[in-house]
PDB file of N, CA and C in Angstrom:
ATOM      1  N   UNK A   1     -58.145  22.642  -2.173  1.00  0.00           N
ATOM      2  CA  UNK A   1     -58.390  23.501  -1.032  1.00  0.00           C
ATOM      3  C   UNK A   1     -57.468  23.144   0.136  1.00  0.00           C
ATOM      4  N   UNK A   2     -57.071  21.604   0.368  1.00  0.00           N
ATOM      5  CA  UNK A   2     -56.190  21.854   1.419  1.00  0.00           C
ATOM      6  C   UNK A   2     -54.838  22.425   1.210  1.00  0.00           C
ATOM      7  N   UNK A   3     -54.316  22.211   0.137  1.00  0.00           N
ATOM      8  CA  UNK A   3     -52.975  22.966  -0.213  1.00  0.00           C
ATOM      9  C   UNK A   3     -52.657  24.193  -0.094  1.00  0.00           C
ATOM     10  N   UNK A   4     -54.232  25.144  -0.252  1.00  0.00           N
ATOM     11  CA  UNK A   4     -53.891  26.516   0.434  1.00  0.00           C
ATOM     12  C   UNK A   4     -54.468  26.753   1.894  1.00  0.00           C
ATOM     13  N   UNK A   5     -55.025  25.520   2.364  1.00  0.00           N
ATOM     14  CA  UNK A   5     -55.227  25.565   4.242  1.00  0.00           C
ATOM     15  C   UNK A   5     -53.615  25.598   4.783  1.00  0.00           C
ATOM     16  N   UNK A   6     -52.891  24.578   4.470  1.00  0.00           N
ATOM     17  CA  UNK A   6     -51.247  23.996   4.641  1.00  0.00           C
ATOM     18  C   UNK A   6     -50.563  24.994   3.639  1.00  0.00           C
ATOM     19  N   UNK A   7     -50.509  25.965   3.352  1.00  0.00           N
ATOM     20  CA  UNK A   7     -49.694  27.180   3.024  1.00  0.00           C
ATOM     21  C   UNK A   7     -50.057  28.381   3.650  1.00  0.00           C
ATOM     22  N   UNK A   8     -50.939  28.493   4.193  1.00  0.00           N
ATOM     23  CA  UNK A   8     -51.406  29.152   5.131  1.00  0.00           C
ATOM     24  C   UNK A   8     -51.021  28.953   6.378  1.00  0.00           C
ATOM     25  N   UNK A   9     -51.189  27.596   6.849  1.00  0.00           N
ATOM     26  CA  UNK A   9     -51.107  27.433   7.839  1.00  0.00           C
ATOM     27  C   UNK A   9     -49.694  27.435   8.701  1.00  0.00           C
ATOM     28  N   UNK A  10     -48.710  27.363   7.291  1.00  0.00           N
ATOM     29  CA  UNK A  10     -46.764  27.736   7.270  1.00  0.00           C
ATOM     30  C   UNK A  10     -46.534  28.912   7.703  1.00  0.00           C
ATOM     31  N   UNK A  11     -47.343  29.835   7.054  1.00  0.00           N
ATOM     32  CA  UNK A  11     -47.116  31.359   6.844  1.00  0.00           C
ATOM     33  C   UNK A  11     -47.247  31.858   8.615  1.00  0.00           C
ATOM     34  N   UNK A  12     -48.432  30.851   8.799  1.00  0.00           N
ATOM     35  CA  UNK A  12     -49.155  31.698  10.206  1.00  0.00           C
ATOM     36  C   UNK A  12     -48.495  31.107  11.419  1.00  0.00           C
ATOM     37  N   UNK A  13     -47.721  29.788  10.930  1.00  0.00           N
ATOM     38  CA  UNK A  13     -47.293  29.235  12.545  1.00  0.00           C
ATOM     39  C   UNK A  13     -45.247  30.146  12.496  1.00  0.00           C
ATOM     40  N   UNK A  14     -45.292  30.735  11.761  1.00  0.00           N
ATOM     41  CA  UNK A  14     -44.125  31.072  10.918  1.00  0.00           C
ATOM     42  C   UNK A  14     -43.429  32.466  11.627  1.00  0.00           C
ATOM     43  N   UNK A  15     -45.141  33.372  11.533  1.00  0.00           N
ATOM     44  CA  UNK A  15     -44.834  34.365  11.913  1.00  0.00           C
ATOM     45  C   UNK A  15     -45.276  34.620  13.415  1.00  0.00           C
ATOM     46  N   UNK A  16     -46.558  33.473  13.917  1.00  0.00           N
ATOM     47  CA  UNK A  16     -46.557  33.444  15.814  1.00  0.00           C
ATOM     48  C   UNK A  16     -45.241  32.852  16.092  1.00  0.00           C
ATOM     49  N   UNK A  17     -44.616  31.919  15.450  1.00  0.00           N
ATOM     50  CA  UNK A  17     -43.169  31.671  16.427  1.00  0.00           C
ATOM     51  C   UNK A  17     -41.975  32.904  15.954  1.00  0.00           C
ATOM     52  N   UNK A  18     -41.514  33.367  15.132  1.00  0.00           N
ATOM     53  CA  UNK A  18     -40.636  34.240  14.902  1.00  0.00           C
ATOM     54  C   UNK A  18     -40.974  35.357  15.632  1.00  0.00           C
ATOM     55  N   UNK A  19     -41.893  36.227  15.484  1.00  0.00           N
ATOM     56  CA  UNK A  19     -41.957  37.416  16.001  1.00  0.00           C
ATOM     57  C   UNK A  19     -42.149  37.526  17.464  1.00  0.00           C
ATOM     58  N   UNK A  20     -42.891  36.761  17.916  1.00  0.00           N
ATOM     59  CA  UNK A  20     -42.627  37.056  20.170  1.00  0.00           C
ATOM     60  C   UNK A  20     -41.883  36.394  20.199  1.00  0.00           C
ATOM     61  N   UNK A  21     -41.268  34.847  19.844  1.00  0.00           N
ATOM     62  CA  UNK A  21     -40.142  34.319  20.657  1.00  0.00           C
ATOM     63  C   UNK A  21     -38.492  34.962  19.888  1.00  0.00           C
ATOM     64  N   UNK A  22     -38.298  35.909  19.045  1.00  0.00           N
ATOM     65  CA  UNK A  22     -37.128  36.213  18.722  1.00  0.00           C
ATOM     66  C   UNK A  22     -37.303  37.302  18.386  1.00  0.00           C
ATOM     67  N   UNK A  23     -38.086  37.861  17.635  1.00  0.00           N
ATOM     68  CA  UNK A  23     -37.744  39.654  17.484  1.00  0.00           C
ATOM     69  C   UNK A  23     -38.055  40.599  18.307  1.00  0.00           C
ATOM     70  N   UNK A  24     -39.053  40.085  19.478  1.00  0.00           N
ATOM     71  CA  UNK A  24     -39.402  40.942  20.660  1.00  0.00           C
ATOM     72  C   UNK A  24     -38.958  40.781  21.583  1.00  0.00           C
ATOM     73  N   UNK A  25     -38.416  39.552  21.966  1.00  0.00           N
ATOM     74  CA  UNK A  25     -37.015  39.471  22.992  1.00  0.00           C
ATOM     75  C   UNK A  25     -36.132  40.183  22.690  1.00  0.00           C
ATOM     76  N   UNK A  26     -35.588  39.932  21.336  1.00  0.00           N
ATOM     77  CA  UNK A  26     -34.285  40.478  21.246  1.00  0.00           C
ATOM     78  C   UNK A  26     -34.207  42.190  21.010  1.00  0.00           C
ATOM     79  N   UNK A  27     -35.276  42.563  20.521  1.00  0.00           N
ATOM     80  CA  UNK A  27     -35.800  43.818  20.788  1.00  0.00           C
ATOM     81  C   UNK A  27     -35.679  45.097  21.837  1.00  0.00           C
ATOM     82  N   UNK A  28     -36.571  44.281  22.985  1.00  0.00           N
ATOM     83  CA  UNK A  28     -36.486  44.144  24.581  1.00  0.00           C
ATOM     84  C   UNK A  28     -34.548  44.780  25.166  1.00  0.00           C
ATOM     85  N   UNK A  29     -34.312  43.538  24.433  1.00  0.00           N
ATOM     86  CA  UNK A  29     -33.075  43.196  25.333  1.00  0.00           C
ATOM     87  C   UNK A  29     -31.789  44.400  24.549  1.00  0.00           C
ATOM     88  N   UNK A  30     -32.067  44.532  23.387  1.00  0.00           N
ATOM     89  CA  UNK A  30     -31.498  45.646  22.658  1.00  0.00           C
ATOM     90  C   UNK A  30     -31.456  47.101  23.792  1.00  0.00           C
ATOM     91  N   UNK A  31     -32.937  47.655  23.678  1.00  0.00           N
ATOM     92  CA  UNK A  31     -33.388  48.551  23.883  1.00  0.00           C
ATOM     93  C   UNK A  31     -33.152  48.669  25.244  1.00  0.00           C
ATOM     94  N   UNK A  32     -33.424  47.726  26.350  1.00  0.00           N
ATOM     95  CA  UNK A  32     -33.499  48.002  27.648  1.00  0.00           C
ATOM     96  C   UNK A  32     -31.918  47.346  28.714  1.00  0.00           C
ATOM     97  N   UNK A  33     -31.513  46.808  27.947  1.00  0.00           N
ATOM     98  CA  UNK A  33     -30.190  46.009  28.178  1.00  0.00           C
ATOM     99  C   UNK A  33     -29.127  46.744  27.752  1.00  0.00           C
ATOM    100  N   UNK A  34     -29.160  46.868  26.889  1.00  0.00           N
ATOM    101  CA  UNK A  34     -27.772  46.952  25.990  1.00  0.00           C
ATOM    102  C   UNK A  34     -27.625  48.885  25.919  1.00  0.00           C
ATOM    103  N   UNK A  35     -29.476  49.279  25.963  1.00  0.00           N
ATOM    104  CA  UNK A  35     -29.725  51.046  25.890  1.00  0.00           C
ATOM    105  C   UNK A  35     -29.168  51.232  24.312  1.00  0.00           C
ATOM    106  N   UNK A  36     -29.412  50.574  23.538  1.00  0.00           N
ATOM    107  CA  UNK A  36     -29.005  51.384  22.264  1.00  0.00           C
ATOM    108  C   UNK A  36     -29.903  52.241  21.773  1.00  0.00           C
ATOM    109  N   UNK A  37     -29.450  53.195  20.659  1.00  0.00           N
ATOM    110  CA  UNK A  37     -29.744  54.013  19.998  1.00  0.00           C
ATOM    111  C   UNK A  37     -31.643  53.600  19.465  1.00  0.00           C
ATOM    112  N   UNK A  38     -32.470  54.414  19.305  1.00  0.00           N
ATOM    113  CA  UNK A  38     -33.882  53.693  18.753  1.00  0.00           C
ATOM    114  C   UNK A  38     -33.548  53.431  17.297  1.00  0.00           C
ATOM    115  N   UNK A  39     -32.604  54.346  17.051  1.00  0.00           N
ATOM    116  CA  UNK A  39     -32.472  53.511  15.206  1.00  0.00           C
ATOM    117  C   UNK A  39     -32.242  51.993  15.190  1.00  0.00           C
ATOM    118  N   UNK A  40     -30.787  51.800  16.033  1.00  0.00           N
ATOM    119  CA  UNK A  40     -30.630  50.409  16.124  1.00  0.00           C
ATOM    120  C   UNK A  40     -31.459  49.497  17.043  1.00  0.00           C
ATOM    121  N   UNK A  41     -32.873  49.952  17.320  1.00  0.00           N
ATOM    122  CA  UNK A  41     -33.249  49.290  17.864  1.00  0.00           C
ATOM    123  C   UNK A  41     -34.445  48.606  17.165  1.00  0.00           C
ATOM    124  N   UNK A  42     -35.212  50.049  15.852  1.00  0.00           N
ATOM    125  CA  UNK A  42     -35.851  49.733  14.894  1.00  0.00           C
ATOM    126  C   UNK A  42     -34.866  48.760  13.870  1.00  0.00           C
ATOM    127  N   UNK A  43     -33.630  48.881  13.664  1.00  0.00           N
ATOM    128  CA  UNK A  43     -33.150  47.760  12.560  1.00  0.00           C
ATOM    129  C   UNK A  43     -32.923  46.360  13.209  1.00  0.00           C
ATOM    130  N   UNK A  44     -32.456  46.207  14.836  1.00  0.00           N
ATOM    131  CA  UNK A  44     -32.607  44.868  15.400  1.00  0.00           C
ATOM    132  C   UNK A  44     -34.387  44.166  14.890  1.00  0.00           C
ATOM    133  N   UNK A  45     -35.607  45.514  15.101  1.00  0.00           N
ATOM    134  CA  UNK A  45     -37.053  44.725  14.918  1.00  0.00           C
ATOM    135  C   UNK A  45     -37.203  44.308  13.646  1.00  0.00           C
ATOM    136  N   UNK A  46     -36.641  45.164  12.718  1.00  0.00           N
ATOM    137  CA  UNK A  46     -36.703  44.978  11.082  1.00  0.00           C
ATOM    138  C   UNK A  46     -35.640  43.690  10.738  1.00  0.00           C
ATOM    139  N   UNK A  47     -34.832  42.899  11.816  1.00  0.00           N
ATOM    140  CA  UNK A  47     -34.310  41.498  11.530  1.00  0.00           C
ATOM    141  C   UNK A  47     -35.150  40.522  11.098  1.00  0.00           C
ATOM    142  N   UNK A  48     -36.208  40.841  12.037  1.00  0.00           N
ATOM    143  CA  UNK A  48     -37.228  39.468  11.867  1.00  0.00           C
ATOM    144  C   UNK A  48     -37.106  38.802  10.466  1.00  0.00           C
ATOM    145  N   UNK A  49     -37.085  39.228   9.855  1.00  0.00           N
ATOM    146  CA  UNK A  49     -36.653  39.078   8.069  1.00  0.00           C
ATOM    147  C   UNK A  49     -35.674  37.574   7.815  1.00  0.00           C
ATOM    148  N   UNK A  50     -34.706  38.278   8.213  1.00  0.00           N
ATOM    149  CA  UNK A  50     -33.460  37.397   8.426  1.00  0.00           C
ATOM    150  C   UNK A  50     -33.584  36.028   8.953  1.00  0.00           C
ATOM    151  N   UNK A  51     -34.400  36.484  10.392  1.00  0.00           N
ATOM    152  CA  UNK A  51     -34.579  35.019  11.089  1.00  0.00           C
ATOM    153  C   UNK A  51     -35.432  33.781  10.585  1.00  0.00           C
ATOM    154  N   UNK A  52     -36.250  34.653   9.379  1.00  0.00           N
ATOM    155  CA  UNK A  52     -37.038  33.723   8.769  1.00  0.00           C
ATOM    156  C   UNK A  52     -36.676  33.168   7.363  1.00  0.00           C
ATOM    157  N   UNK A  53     -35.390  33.141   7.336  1.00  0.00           N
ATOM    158  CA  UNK A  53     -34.740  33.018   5.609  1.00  0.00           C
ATOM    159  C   UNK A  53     -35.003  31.080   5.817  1.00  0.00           C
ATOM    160  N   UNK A  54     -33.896  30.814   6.689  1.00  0.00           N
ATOM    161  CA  UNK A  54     -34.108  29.408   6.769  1.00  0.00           C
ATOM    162  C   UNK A  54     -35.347  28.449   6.663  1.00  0.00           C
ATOM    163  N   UNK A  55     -36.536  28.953   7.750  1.00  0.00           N
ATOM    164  CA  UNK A  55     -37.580  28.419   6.859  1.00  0.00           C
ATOM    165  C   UNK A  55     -38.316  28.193   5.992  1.00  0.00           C
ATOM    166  N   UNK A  56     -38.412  29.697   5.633  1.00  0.00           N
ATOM    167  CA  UNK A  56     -38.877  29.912   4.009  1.00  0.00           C
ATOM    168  C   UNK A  56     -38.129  29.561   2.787  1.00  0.00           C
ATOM    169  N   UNK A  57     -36.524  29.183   3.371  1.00  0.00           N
ATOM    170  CA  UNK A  57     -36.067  28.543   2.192  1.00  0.00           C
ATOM    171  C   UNK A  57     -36.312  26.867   2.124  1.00  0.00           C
ATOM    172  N   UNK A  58     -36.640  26.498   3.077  1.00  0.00           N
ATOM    173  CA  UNK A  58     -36.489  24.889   3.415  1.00  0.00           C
ATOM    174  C   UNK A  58     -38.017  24.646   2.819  1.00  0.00           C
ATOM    175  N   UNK A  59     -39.158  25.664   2.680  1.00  0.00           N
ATOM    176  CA  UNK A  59     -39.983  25.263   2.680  1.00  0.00           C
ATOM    177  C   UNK A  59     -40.472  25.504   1.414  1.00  0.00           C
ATOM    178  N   UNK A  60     -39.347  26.655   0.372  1.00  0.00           N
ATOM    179  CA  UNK A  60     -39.583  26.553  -0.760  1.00  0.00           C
ATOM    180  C   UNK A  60     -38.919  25.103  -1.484  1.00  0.00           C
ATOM    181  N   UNK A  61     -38.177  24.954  -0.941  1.00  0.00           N
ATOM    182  CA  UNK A  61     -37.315  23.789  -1.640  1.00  0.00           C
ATOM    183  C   UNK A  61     -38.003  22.255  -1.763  1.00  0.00           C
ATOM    184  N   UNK A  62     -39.223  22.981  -0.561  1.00  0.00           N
ATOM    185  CA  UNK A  62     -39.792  21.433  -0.310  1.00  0.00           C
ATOM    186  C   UNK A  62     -41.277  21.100  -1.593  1.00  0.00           C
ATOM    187  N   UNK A  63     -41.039  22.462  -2.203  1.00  0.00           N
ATOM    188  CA  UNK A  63     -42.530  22.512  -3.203  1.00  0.00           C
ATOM    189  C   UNK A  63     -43.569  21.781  -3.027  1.00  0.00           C
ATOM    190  N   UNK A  64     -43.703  22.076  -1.656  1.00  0.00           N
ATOM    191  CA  UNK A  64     -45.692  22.106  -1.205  1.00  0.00           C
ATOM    192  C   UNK A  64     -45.960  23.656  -1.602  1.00  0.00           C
ATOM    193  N   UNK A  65     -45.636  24.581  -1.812  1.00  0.00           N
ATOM    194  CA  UNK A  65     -45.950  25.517  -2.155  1.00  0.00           C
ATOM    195  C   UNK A  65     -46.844  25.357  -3.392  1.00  0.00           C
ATOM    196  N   UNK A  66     -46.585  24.941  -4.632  1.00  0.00           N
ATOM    197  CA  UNK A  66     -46.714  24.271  -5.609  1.00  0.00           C
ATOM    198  C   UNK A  66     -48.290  23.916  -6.330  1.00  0.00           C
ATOM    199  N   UNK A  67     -48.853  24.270  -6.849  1.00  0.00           N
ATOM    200  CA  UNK A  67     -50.066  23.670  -7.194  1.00  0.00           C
ATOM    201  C   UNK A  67     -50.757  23.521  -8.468  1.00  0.00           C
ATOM    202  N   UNK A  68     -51.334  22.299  -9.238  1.00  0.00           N
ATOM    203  CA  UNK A  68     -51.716  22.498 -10.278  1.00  0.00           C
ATOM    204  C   UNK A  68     -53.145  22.896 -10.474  1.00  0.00           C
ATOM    205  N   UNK A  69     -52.665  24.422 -11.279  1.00  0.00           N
ATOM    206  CA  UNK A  69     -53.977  24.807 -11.415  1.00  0.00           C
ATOM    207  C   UNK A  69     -54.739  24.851 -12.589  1.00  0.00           C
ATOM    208  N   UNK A  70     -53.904  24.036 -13.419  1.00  0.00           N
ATOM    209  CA  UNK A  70     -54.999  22.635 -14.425  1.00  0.00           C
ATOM    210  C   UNK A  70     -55.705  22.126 -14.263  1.00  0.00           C
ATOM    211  N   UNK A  71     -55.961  21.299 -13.247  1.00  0.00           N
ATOM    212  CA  UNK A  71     -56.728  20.170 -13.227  1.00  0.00           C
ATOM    213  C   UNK A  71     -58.539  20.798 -13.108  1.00  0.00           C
TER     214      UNK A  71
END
């Protein structure tokens, strides 16, 4: 049971820090700064993706993901 509290708990601190501190700034700053187009302003929000490759790869690599469900 704690292995899926601490995979959970990746997922969720993962997506409160990615999404207000980087895809809604940069969002913001797209849209009201820069005045682009709303298409490019929906594909700057649809980045969020991107910004999260690095952790989700660091954190597959780290196989806590992982669990035996043998035992």
């Amino acid at each position: 049971m704690k292995e899926i509290v601490k995979n959970r708990q990746f997922w969720r601190t993962l997506m409160t820090l990615v999404i207000p501190i980087v895809s809604v700034p940069l969002s913001f700053f797209c849209a009201f700064v820069l005045k682009l187009p709303p298409m490019w302003v929906y594909f700057v929000i649809c980045m969020d993706e991107f910004w999260k490759i690095p952790f989700v790869l660091r954190y597959y690599r780290s196989y806590d993901w992982i669990r035996n469900i043998t035992r």
